[in-house]
PDB file of N, CA and C in Angstrom:
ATOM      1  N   UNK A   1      -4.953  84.667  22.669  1.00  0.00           N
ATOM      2  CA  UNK A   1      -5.460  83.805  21.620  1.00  0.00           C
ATOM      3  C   UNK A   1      -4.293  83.301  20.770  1.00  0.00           C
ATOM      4  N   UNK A   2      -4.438  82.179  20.456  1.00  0.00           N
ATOM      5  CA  UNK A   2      -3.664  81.507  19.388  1.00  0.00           C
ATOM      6  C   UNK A   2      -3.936  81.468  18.353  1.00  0.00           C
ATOM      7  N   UNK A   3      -2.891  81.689  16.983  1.00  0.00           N
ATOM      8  CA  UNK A   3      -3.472  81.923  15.693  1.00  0.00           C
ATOM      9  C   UNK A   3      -2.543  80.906  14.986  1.00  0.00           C
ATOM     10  N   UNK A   4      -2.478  80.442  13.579  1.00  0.00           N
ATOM     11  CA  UNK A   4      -2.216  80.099  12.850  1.00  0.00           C
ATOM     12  C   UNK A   4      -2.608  80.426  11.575  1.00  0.00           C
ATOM     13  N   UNK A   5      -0.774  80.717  10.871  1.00  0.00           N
ATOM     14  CA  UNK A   5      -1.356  81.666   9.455  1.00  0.00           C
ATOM     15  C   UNK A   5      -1.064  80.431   8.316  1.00  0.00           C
ATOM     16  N   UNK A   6      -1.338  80.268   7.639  1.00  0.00           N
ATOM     17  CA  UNK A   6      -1.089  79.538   6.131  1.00  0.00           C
ATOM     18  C   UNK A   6      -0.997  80.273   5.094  1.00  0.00           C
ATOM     19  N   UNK A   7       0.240  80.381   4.635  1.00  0.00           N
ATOM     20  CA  UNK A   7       0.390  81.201   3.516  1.00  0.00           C
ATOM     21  C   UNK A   7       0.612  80.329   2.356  1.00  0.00           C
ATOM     22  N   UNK A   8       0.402  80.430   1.290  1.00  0.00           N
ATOM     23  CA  UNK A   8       0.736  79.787   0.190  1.00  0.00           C
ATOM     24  C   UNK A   8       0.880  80.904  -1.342  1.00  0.00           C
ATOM     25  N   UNK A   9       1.412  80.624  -1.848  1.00  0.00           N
ATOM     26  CA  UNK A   9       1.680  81.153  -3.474  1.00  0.00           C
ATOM     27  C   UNK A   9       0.259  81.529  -3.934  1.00  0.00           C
ATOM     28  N   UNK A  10      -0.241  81.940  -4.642  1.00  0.00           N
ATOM     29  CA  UNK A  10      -1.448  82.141  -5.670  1.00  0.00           C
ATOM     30  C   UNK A  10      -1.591  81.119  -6.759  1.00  0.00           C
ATOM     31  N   UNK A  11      -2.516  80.791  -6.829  1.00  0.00           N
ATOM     32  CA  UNK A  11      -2.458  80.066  -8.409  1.00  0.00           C
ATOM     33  C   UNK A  11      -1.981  80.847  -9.490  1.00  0.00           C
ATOM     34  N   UNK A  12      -1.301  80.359 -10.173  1.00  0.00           N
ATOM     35  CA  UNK A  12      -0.707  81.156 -11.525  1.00  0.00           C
ATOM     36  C   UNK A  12       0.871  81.313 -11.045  1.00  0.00           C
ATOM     37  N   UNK A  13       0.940  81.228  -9.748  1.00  0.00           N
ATOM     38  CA  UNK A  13       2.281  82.436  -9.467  1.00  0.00           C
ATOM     39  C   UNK A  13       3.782  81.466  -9.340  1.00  0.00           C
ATOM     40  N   UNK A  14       4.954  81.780 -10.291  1.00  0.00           N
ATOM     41  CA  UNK A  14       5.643  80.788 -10.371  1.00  0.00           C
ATOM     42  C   UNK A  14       6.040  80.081  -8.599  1.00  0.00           C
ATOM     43  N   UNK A  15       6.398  79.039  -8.251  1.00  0.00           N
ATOM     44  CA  UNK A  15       6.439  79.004  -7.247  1.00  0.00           C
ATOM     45  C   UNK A  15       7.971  77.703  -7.156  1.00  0.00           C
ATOM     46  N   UNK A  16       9.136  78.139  -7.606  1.00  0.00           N
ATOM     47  CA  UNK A  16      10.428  77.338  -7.754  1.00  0.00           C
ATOM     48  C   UNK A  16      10.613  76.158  -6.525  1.00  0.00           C
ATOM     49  N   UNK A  17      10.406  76.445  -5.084  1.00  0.00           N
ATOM     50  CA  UNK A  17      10.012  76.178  -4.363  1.00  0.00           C
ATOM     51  C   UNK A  17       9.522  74.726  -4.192  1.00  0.00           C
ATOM     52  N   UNK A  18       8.351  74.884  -4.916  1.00  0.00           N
ATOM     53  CA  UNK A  18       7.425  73.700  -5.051  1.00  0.00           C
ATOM     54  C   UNK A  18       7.597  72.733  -5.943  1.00  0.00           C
ATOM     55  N   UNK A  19       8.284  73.702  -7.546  1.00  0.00           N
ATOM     56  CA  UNK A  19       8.770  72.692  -8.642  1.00  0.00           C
ATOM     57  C   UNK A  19       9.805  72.118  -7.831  1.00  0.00           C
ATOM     58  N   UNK A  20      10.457  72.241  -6.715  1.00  0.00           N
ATOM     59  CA  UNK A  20      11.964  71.402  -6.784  1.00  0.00           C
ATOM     60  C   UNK A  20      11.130  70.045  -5.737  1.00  0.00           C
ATOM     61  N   UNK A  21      10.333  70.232  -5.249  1.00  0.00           N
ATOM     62  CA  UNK A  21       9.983  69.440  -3.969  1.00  0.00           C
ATOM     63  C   UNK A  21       9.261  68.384  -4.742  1.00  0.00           C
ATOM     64  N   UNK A  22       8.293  69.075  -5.838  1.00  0.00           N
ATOM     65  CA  UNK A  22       7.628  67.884  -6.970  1.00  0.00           C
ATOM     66  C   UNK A  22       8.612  67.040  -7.737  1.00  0.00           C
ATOM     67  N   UNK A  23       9.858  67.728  -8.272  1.00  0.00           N
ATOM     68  CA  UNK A  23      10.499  67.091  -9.176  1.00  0.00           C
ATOM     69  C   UNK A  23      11.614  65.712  -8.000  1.00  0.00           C
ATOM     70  N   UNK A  24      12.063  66.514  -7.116  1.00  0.00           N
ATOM     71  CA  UNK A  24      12.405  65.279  -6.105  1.00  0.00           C
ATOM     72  C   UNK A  24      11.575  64.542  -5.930  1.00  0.00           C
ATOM     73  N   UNK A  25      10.484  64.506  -5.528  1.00  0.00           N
ATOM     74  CA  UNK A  25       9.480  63.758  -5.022  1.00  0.00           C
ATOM     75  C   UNK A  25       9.358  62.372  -6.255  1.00  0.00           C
ATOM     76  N   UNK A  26       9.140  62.876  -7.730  1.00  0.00           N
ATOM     77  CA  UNK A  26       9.161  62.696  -8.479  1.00  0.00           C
ATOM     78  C   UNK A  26       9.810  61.431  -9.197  1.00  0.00           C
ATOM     79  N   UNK A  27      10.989  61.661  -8.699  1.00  0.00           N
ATOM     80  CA  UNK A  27      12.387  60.846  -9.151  1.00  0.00           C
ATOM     81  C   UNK A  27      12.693  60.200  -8.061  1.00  0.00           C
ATOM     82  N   UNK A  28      11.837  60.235  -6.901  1.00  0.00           N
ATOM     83  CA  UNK A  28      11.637  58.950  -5.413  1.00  0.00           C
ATOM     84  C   UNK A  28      10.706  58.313  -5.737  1.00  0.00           C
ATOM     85  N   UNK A  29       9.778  58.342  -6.613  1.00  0.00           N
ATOM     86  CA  UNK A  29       9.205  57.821  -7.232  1.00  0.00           C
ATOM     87  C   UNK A  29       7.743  57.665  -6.776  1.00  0.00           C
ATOM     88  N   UNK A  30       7.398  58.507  -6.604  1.00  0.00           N
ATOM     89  CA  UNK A  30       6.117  59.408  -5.707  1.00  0.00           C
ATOM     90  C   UNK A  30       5.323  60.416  -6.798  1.00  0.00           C
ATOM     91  N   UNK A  31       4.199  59.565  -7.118  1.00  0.00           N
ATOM     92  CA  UNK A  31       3.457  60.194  -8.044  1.00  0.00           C
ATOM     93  C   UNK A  31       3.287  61.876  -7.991  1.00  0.00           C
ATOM     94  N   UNK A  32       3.632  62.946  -7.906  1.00  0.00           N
ATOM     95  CA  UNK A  32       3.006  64.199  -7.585  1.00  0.00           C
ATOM     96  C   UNK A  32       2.630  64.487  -9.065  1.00  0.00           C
ATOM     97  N   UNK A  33       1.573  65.370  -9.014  1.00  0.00           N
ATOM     98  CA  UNK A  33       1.200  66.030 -10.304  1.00  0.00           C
ATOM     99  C   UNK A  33       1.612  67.999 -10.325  1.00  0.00           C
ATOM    100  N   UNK A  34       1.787  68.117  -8.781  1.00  0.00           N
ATOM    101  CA  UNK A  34       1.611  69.709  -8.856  1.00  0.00           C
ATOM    102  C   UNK A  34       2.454  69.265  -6.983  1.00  0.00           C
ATOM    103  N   UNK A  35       2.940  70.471  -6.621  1.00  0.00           N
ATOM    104  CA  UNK A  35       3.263  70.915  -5.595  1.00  0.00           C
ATOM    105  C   UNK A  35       3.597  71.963  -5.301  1.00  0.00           C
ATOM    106  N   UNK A  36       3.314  72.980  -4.146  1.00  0.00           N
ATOM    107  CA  UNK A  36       3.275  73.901  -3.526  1.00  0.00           C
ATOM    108  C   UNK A  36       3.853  74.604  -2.362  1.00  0.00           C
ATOM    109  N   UNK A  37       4.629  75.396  -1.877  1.00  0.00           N
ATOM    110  CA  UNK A  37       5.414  75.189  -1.036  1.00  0.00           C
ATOM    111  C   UNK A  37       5.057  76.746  -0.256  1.00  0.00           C
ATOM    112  N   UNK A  38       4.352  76.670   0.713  1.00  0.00           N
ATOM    113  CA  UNK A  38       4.357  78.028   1.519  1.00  0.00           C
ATOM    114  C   UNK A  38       5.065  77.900   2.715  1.00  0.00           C
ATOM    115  N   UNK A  39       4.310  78.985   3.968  1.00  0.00           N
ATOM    116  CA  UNK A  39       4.831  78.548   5.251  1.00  0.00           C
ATOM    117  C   UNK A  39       3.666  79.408   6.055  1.00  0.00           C
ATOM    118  N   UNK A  40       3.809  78.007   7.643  1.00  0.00           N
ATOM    119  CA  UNK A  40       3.113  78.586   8.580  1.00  0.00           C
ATOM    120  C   UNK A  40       3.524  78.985   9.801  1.00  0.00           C
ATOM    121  N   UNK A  41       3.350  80.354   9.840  1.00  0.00           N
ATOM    122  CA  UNK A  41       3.366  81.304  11.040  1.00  0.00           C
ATOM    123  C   UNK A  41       2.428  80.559  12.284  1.00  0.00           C
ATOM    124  N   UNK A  42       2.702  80.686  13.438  1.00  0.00           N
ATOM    125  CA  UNK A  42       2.410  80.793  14.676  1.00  0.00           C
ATOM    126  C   UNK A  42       2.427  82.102  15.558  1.00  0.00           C
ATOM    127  N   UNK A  43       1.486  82.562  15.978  1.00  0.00           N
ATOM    128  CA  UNK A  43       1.341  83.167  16.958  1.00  0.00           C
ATOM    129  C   UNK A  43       0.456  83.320  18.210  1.00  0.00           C
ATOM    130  N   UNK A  44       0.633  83.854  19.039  1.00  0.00           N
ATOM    131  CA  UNK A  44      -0.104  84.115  20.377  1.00  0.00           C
ATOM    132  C   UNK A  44       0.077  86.216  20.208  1.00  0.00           C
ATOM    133  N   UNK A  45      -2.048  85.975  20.460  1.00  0.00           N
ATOM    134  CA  UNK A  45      -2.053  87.338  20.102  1.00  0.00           C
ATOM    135  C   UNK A  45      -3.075  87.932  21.423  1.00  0.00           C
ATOM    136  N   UNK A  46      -2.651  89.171  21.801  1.00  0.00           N
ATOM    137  CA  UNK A  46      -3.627  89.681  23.046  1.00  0.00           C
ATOM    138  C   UNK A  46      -4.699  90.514  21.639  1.00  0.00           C
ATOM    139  N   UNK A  47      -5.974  89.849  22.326  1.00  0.00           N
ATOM    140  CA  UNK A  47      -7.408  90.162  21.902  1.00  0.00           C
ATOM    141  C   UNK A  47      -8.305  89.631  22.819  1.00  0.00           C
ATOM    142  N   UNK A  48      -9.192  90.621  22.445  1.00  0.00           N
ATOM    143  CA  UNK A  48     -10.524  90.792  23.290  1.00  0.00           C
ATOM    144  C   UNK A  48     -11.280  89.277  23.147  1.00  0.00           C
ATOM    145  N   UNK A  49     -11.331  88.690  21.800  1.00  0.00           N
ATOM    146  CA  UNK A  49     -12.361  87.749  21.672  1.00  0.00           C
ATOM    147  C   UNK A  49     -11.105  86.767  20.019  1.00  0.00           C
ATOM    148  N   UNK A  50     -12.548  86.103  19.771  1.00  0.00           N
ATOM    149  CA  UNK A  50     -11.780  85.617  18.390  1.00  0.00           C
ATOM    150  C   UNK A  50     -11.799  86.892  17.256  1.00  0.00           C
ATOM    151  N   UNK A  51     -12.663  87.151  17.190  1.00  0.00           N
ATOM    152  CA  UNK A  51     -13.033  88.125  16.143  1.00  0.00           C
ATOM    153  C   UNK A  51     -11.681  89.481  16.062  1.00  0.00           C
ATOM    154  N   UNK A  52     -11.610  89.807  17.141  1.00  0.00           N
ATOM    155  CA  UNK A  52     -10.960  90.829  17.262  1.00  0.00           C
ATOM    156  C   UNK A  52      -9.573  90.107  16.948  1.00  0.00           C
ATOM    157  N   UNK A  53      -8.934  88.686  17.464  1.00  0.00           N
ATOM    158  CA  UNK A  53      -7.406  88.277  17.161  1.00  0.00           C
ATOM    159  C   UNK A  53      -7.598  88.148  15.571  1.00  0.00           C
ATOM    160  N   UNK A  54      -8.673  87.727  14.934  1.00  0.00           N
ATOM    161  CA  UNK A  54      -8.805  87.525  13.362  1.00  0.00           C
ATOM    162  C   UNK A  54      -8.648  88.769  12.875  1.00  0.00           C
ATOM    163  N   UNK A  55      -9.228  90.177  13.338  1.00  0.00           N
ATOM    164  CA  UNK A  55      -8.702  91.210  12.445  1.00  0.00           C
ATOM    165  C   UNK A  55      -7.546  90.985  12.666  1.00  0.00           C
ATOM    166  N   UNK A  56      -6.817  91.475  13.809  1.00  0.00           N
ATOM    167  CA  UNK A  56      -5.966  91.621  13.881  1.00  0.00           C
ATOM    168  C   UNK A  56      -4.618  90.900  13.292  1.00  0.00           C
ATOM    169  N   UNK A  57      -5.007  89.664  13.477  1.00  0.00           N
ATOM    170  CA  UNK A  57      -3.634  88.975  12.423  1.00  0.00           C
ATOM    171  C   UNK A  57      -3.971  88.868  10.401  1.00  0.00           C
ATOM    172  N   UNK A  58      -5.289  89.306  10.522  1.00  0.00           N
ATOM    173  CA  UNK A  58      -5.439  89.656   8.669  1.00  0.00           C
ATOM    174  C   UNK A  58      -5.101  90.554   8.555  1.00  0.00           C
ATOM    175  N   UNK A  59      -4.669  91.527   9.659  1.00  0.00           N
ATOM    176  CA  UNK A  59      -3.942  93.127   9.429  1.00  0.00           C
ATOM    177  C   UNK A  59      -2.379  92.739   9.361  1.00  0.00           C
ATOM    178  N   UNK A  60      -2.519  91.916  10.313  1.00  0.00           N
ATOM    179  CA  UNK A  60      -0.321  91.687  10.164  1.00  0.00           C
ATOM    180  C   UNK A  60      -0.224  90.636   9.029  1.00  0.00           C
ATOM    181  N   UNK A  61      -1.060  90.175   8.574  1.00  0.00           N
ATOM    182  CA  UNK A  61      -0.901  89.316   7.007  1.00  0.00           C
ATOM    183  C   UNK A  61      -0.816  90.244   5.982  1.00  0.00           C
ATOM    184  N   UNK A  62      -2.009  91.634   5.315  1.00  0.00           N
ATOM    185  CA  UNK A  62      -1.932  92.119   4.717  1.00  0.00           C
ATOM    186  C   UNK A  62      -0.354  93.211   4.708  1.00  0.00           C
ATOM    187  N   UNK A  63      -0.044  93.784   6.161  1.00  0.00           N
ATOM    188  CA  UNK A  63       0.800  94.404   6.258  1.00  0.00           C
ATOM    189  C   UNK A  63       2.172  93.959   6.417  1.00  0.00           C
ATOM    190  N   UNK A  64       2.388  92.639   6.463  1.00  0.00           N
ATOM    191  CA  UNK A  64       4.305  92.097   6.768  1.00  0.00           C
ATOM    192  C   UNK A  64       3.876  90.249   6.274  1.00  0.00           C
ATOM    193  N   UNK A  65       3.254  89.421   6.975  1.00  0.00           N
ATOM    194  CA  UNK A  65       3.342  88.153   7.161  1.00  0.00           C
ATOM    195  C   UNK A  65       3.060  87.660   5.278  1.00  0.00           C
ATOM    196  N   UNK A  66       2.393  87.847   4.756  1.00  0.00           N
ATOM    197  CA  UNK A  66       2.238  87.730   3.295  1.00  0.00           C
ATOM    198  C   UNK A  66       2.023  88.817   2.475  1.00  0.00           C
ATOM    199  N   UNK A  67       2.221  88.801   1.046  1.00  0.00           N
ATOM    200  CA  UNK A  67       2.152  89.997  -0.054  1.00  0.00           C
ATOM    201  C   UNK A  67       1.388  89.492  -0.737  1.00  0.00           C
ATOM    202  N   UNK A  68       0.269  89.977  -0.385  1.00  0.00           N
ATOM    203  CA  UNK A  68      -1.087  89.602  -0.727  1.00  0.00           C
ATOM    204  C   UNK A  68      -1.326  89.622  -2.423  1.00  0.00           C
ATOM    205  N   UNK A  69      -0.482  90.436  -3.448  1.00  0.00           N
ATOM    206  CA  UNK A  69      -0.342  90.254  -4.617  1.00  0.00           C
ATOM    207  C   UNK A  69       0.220  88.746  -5.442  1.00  0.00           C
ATOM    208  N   UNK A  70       0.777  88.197  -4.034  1.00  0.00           N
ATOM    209  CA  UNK A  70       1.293  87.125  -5.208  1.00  0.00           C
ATOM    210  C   UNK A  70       1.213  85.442  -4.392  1.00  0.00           C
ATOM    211  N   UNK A  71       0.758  85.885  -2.337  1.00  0.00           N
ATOM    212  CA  UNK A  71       0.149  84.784  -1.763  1.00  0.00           C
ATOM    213  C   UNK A  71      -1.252  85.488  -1.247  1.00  0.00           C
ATOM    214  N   UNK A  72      -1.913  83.763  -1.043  1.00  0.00           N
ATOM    215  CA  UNK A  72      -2.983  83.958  -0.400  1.00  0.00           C
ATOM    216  C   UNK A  72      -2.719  83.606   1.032  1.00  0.00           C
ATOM    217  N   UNK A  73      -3.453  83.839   1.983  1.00  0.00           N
ATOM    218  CA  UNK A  73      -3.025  83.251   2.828  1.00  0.00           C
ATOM    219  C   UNK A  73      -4.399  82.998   4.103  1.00  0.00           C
ATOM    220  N   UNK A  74      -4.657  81.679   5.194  1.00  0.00           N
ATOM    221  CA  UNK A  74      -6.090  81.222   5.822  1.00  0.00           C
ATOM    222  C   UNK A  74      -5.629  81.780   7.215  1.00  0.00           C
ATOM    223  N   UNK A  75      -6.454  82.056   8.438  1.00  0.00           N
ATOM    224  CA  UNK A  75      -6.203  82.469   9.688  1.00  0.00           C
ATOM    225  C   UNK A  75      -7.068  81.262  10.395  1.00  0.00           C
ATOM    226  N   UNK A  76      -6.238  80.586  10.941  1.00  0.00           N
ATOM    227  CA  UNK A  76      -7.129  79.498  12.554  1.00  0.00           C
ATOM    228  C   UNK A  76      -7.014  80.158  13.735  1.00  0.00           C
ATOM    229  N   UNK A  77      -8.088  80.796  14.297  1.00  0.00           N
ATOM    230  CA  UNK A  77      -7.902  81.208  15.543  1.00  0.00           C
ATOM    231  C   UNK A  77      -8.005  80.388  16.697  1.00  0.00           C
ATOM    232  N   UNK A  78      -7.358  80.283  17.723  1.00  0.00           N
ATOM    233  CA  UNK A  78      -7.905  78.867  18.939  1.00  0.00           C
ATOM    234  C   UNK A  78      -7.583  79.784  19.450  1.00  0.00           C
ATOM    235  N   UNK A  79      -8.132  79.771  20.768  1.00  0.00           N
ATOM    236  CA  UNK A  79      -8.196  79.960  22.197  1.00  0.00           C
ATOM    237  C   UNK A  79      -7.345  79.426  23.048  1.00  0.00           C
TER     238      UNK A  79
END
């Protein structure tokens, strides 16, 4: 199974990252009001079904891929 992780910052959580990409953006003269800057993981995972690759990569999110205190982060499973 194929997964895709999306991690992003939390709301609230400073995110320097994103201020630099808004403030460039900014001064190109590209309206932004807010910007955000995470990253997405790819993987190919051996599982039984979808269900089972979805625990399984919300287990390697909670445990290494994000720090769940300060990102959130979505799972796409494909086949």
């Amino acid at each position: 199974m194929r997964a895709t992780v999306l991690v992003r910052p939390k709301p609230g959580i400073l995110d320097p990252q994103g201020e630099a990409v808004g403030s460039a953006l900014g001064h190109l003269g590209f309206a932004v009001k807010d910007a955000r800057v995470g990253k997405v993981i790819d993987l190919e995972v051996d599982a039984a079904d979808a269900a089972d690759a979805k625990a399984k990569v919300e287990s390697m999110c909670e445990r290494l891929l994000a720090n769940p205190l300060i990102e959130s982060y979505e799972v796409e499973i494909r086949a």
